[in-house]
PDB file of N, CA and C in Angstrom:
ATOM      1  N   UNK A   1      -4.410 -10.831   7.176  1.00  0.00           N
ATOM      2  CA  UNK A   1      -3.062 -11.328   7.106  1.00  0.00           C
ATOM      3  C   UNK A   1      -2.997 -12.370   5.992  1.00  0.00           C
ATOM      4  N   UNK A   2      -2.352 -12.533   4.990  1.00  0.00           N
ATOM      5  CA  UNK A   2      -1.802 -12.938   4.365  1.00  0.00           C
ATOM      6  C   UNK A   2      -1.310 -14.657   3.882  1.00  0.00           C
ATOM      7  N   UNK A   3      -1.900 -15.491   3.579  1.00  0.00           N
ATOM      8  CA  UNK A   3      -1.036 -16.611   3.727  1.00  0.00           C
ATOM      9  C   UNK A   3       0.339 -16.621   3.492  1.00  0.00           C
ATOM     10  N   UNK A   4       1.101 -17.548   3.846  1.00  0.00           N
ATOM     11  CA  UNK A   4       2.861 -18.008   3.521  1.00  0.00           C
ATOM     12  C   UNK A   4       2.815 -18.302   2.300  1.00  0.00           C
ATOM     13  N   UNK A   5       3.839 -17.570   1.612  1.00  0.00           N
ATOM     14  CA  UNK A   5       4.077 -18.040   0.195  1.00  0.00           C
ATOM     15  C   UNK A   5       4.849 -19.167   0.338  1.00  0.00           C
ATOM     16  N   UNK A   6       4.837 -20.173   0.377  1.00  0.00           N
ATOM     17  CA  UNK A   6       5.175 -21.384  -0.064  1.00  0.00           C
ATOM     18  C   UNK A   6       6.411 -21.969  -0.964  1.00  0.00           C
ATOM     19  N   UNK A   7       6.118 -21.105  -2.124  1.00  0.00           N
ATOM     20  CA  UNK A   7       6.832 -21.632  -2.980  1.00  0.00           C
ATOM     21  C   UNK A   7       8.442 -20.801  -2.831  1.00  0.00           C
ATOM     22  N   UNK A   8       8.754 -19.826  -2.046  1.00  0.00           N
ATOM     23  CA  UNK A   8      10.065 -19.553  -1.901  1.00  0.00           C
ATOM     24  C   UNK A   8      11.018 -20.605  -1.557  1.00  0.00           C
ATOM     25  N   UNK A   9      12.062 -20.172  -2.532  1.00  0.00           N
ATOM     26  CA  UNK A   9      13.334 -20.855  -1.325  1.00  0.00           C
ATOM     27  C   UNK A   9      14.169 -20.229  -1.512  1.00  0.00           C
ATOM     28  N   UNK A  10      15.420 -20.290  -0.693  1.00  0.00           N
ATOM     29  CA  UNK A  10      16.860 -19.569  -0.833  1.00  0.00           C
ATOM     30  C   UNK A  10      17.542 -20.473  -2.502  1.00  0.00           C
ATOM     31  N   UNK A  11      18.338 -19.597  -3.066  1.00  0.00           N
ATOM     32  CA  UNK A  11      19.144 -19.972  -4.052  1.00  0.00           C
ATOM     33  C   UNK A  11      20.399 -20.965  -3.395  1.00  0.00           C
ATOM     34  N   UNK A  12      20.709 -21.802  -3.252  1.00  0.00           N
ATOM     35  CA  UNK A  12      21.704 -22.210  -2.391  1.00  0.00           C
ATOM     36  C   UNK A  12      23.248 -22.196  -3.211  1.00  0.00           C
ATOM     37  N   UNK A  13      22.981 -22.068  -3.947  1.00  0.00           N
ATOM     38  CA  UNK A  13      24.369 -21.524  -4.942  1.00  0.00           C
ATOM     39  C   UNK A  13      24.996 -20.068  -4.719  1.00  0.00           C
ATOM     40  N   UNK A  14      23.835 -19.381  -4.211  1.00  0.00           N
ATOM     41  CA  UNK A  14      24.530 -17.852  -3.698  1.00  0.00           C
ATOM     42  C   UNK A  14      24.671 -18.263  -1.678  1.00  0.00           C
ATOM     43  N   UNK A  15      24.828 -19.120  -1.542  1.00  0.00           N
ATOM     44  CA  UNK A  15      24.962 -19.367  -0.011  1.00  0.00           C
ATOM     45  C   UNK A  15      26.677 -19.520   0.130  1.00  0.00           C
ATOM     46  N   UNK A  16      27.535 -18.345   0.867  1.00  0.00           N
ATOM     47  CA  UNK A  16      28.447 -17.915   0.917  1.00  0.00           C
ATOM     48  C   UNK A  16      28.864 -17.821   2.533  1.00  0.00           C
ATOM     49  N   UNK A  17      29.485 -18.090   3.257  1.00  0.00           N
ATOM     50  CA  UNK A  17      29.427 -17.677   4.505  1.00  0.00           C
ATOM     51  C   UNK A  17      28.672 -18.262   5.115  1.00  0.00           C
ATOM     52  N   UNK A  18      28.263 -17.776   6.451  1.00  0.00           N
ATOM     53  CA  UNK A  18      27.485 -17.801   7.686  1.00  0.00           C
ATOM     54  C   UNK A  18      25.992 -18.437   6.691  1.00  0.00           C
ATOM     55  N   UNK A  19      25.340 -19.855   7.101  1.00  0.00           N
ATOM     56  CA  UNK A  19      24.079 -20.007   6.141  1.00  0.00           C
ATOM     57  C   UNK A  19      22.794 -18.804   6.545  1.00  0.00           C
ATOM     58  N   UNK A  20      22.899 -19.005   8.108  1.00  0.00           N
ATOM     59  CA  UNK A  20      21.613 -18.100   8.389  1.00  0.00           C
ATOM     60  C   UNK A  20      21.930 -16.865   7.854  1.00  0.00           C
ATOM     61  N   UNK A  21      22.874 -15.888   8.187  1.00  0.00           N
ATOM     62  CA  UNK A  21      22.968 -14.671   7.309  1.00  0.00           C
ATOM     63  C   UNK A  21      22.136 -14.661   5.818  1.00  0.00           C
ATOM     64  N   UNK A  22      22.611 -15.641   4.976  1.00  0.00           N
ATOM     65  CA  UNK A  22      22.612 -15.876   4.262  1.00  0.00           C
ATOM     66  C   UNK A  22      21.285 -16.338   3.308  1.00  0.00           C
ATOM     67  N   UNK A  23      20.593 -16.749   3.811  1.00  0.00           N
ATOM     68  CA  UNK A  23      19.037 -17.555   4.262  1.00  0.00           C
ATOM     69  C   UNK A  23      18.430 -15.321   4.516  1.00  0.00           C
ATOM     70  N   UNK A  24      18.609 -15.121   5.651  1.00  0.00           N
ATOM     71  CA  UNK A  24      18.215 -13.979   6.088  1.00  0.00           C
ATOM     72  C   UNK A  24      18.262 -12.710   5.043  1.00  0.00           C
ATOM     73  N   UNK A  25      19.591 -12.814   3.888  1.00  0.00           N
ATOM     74  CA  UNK A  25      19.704 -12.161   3.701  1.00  0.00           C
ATOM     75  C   UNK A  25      18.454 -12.234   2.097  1.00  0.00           C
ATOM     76  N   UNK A  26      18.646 -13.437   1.611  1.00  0.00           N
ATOM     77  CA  UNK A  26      17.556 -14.018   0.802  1.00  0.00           C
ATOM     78  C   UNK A  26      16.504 -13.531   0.581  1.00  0.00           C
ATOM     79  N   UNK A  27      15.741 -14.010   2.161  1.00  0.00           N
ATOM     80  CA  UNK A  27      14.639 -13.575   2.108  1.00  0.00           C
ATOM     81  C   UNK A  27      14.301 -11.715   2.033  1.00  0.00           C
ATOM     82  N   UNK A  28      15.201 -11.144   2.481  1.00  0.00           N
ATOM     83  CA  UNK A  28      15.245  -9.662   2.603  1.00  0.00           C
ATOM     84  C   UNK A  28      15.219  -9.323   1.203  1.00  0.00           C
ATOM     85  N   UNK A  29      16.113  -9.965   0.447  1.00  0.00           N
ATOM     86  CA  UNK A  29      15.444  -9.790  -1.135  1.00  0.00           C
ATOM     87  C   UNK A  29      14.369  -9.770  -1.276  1.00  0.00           C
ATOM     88  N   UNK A  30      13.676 -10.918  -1.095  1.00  0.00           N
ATOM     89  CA  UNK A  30      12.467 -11.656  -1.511  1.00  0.00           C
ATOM     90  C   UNK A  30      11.314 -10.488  -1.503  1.00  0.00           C
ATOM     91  N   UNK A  31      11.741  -9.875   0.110  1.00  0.00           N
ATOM     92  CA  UNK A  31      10.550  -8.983   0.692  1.00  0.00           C
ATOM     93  C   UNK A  31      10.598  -7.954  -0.291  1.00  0.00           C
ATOM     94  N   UNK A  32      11.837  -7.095  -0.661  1.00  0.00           N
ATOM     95  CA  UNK A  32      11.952  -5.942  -1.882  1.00  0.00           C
ATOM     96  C   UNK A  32      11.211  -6.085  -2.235  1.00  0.00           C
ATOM     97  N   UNK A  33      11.527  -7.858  -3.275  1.00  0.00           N
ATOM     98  CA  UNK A  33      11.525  -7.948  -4.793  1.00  0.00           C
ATOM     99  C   UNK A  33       9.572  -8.379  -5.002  1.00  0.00           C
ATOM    100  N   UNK A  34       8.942  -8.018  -3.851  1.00  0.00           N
ATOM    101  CA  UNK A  34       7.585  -8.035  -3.702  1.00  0.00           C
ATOM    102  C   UNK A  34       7.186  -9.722  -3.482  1.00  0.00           C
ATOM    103  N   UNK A  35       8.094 -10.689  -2.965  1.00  0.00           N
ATOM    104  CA  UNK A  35       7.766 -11.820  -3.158  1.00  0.00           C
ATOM    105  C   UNK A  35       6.943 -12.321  -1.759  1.00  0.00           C
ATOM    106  N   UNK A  36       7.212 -11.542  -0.677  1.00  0.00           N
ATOM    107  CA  UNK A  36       7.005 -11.212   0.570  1.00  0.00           C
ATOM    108  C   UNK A  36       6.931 -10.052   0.986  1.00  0.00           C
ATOM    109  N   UNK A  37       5.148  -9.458   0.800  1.00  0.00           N
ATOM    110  CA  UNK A  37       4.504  -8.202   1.511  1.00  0.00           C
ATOM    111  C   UNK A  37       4.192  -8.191   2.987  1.00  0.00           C
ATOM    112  N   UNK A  38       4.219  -6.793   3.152  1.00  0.00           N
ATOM    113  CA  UNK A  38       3.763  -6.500   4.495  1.00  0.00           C
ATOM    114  C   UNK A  38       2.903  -7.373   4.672  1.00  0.00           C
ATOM    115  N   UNK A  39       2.943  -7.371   5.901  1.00  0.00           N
ATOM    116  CA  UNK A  39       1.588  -8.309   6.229  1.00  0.00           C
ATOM    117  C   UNK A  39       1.000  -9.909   5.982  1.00  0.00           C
ATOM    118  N   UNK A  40       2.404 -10.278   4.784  1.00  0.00           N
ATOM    119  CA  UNK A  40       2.170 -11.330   4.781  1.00  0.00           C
ATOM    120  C   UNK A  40       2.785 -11.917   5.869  1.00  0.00           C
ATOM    121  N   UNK A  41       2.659 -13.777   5.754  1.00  0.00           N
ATOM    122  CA  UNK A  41       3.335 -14.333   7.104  1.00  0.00           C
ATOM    123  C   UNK A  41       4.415 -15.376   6.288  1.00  0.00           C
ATOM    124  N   UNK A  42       5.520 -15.521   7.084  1.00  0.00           N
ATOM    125  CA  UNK A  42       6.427 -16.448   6.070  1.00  0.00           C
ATOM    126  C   UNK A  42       6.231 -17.581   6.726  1.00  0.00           C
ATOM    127  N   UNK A  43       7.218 -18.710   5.669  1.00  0.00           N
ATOM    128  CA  UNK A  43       6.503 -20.355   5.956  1.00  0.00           C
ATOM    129  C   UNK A  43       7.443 -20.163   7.773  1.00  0.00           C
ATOM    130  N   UNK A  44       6.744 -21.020   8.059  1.00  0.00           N
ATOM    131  CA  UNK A  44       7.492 -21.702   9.402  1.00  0.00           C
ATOM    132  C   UNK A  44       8.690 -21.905   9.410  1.00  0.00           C
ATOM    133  N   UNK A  45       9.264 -21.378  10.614  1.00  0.00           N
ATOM    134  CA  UNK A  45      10.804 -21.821  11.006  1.00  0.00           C
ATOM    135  C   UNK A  45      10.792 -23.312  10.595  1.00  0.00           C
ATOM    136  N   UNK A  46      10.167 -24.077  11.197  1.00  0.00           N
ATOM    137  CA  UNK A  46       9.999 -25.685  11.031  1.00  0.00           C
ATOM    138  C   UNK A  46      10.313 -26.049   9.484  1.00  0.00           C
ATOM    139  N   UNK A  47       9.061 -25.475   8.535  1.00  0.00           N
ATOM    140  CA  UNK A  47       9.030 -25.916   7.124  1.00  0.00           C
ATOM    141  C   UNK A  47      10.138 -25.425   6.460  1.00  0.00           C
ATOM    142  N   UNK A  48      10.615 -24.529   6.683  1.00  0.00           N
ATOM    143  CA  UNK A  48      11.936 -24.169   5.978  1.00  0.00           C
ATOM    144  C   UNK A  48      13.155 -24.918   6.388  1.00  0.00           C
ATOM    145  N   UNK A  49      13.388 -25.384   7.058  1.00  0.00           N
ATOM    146  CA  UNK A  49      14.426 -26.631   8.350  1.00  0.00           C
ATOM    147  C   UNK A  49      14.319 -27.505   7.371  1.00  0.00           C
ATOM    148  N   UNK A  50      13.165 -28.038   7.668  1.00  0.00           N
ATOM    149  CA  UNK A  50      12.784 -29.256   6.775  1.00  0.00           C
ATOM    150  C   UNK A  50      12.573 -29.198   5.041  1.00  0.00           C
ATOM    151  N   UNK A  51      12.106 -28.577   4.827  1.00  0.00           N
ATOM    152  CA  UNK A  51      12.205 -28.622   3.444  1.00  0.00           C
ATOM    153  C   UNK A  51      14.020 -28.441   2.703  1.00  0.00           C
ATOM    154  N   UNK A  52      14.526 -27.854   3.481  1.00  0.00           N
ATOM    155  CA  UNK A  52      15.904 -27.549   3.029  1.00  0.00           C
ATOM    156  C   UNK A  52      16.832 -28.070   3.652  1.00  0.00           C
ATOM    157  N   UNK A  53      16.793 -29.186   4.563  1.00  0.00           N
ATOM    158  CA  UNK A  53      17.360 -29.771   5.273  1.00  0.00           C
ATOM    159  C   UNK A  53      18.559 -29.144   5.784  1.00  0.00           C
ATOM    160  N   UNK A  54      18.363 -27.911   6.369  1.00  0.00           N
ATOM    161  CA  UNK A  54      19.397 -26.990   7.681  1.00  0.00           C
ATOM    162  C   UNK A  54      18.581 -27.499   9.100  1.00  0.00           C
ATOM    163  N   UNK A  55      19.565 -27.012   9.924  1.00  0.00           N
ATOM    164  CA  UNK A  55      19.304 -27.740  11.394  1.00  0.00           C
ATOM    165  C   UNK A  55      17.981 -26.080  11.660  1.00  0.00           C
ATOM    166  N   UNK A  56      17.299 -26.396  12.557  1.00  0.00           N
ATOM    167  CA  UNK A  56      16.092 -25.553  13.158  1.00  0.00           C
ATOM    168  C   UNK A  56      16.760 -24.421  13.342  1.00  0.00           C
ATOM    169  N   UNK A  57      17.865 -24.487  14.290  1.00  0.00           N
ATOM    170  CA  UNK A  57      18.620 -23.171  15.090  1.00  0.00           C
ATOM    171  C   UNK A  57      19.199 -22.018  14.130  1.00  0.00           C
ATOM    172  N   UNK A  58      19.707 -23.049  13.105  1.00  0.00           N
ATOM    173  CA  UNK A  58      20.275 -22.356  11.316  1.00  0.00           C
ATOM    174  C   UNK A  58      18.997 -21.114  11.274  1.00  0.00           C
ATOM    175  N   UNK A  59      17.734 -21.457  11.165  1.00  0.00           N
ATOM    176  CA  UNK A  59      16.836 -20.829  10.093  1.00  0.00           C
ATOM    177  C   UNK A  59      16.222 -20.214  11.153  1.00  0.00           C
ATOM    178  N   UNK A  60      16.349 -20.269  12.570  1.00  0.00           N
ATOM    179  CA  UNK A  60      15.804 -19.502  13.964  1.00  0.00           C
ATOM    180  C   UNK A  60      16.852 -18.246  13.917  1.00  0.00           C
ATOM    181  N   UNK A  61      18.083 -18.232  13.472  1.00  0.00           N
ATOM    182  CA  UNK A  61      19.591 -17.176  13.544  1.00  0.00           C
ATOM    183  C   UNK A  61      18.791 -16.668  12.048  1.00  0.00           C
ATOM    184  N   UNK A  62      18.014 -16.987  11.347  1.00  0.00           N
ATOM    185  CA  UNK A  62      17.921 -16.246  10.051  1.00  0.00           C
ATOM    186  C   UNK A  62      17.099 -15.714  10.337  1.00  0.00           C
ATOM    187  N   UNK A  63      15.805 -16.353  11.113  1.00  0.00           N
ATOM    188  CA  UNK A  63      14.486 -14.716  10.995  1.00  0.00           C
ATOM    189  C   UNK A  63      14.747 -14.097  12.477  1.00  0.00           C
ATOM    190  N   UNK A  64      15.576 -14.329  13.408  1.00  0.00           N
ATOM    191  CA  UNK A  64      16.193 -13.382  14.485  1.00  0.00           C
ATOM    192  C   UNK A  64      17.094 -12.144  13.722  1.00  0.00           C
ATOM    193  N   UNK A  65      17.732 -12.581  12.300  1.00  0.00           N
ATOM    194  CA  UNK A  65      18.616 -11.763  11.924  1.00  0.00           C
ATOM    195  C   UNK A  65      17.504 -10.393  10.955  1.00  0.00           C
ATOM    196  N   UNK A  66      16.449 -11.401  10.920  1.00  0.00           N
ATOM    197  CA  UNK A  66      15.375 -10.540  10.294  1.00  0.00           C
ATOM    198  C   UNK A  66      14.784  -9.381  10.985  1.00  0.00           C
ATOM    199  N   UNK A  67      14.186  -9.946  12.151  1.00  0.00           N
ATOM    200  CA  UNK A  67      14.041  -9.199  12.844  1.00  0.00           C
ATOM    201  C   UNK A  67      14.686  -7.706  13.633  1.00  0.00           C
ATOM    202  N   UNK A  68      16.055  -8.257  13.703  1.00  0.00           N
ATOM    203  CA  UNK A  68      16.957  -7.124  14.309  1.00  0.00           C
ATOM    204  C   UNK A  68      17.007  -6.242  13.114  1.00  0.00           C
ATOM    205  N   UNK A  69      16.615  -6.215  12.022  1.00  0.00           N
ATOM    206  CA  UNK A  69      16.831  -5.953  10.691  1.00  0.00           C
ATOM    207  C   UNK A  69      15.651  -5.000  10.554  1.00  0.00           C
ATOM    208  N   UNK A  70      14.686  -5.107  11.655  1.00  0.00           N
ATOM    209  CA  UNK A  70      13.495  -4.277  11.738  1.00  0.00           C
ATOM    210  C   UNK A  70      12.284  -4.646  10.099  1.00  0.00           C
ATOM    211  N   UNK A  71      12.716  -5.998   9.634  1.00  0.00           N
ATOM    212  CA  UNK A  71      11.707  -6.451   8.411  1.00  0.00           C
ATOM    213  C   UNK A  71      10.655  -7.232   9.023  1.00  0.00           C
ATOM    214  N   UNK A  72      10.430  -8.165  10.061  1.00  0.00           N
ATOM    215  CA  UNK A  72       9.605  -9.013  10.432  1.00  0.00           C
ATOM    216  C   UNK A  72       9.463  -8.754  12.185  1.00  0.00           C
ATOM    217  N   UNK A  73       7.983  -9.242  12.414  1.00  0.00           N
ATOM    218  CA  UNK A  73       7.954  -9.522  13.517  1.00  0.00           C
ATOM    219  C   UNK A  73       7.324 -11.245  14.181  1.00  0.00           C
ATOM    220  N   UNK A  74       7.590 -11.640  14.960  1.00  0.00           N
ATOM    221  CA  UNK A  74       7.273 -12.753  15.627  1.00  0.00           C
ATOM    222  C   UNK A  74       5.571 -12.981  16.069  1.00  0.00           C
ATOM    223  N   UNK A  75       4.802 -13.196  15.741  1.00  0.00           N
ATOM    224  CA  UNK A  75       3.496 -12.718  15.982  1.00  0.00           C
ATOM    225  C   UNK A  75       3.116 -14.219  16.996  1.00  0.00           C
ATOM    226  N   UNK A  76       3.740 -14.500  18.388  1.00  0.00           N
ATOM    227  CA  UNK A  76       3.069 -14.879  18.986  1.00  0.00           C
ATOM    228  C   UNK A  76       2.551 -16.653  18.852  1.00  0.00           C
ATOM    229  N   UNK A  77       3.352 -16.993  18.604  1.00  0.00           N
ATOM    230  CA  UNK A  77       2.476 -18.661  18.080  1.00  0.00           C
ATOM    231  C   UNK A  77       1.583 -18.109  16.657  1.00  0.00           C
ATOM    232  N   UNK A  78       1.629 -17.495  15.936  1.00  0.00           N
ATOM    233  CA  UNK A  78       0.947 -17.099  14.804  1.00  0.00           C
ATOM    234  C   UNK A  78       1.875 -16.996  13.555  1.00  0.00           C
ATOM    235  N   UNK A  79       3.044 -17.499  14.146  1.00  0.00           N
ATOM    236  CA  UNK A  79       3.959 -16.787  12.290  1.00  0.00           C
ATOM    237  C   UNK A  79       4.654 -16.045  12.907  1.00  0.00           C
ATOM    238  N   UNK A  80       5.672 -15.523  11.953  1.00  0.00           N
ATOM    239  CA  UNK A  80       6.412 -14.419  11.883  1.00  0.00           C
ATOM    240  C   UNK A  80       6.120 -13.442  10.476  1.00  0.00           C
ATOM    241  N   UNK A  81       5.819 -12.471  10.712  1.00  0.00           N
ATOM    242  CA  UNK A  81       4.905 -11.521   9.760  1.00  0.00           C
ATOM    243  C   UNK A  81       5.826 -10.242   8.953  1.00  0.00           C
ATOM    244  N   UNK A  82       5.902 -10.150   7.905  1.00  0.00           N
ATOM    245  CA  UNK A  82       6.367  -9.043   7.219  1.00  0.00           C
ATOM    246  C   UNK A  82       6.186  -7.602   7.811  1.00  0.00           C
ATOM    247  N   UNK A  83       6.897  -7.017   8.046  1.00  0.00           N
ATOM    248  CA  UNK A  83       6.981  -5.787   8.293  1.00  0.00           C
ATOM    249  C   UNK A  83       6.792  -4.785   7.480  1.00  0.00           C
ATOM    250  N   UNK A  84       7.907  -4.580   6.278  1.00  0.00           N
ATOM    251  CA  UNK A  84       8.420  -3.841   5.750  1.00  0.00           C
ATOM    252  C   UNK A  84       9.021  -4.154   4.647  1.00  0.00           C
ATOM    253  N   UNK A  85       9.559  -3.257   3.694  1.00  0.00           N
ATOM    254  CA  UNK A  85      10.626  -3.578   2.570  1.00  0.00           C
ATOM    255  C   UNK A  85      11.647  -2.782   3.068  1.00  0.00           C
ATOM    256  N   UNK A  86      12.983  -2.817   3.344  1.00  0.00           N
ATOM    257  CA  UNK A  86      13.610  -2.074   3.570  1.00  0.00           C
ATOM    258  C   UNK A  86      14.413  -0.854   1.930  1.00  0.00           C
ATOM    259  N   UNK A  87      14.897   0.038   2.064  1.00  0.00           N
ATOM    260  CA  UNK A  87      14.626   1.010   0.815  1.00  0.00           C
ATOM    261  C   UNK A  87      16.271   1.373   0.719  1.00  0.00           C
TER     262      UNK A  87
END
C-alpha cells in the first residue's frame, strides 16, 4: 500500500457549490489524472480539515461522496484507500 500523497490540495478557486462535493469531486480528478493510484491511501480526513481549514464533517461528506462513487474504500483505522479511476 502506498503512502498519502501529501502534496495534493483542492484548487479552491474552482470550489462552486456544495464544498464537500466539490473537495470530492477534486480529488476524483486527481485519481484519473494519476495523482492518486489504486492502492494508494489518501491524507487523513483530519489533515485535510486542517490543512485547509474546512470543518471535519465538510471533508467526512467528501470521501463518503467518494466512496458511494465506488473510487475509495475506508480501510478500517488504516486510511481510506484508492480503488479505482473511474473511465
Amino acid at each position: 500500500m502506498a503512502k498519502a500523497r501529501y502534496h495534493w490540495r483542492p484548487d479552491f478557486s474552482r470550489i462552486n457549490g456544495p464544498v464537500a462535493k466539490a473537495i470530492a469531486d477534486q480529488i476524483e480528478e486527481a485519481i484519473g489524472g494519476g495523482i492518486f493510484r489504486p492502492g494508494d491511501r489518501l491524507p487523513t480526513q483530519q489533515a485535510i480539515a486542517d490543512s485547509l481549514g474546512f470543518h471535519l464533517n465538510t471533508v467526512y461528506a467528501a470521501f463518503r461522496e467518494l466512496g458511494l462513487r465506488g473510487l475509495t474504500q475506508g480501510a478500517g483505522g488504516r486510511g481510506t484507500i484508492v480503488l479505482k479511476a473511474r473511465r
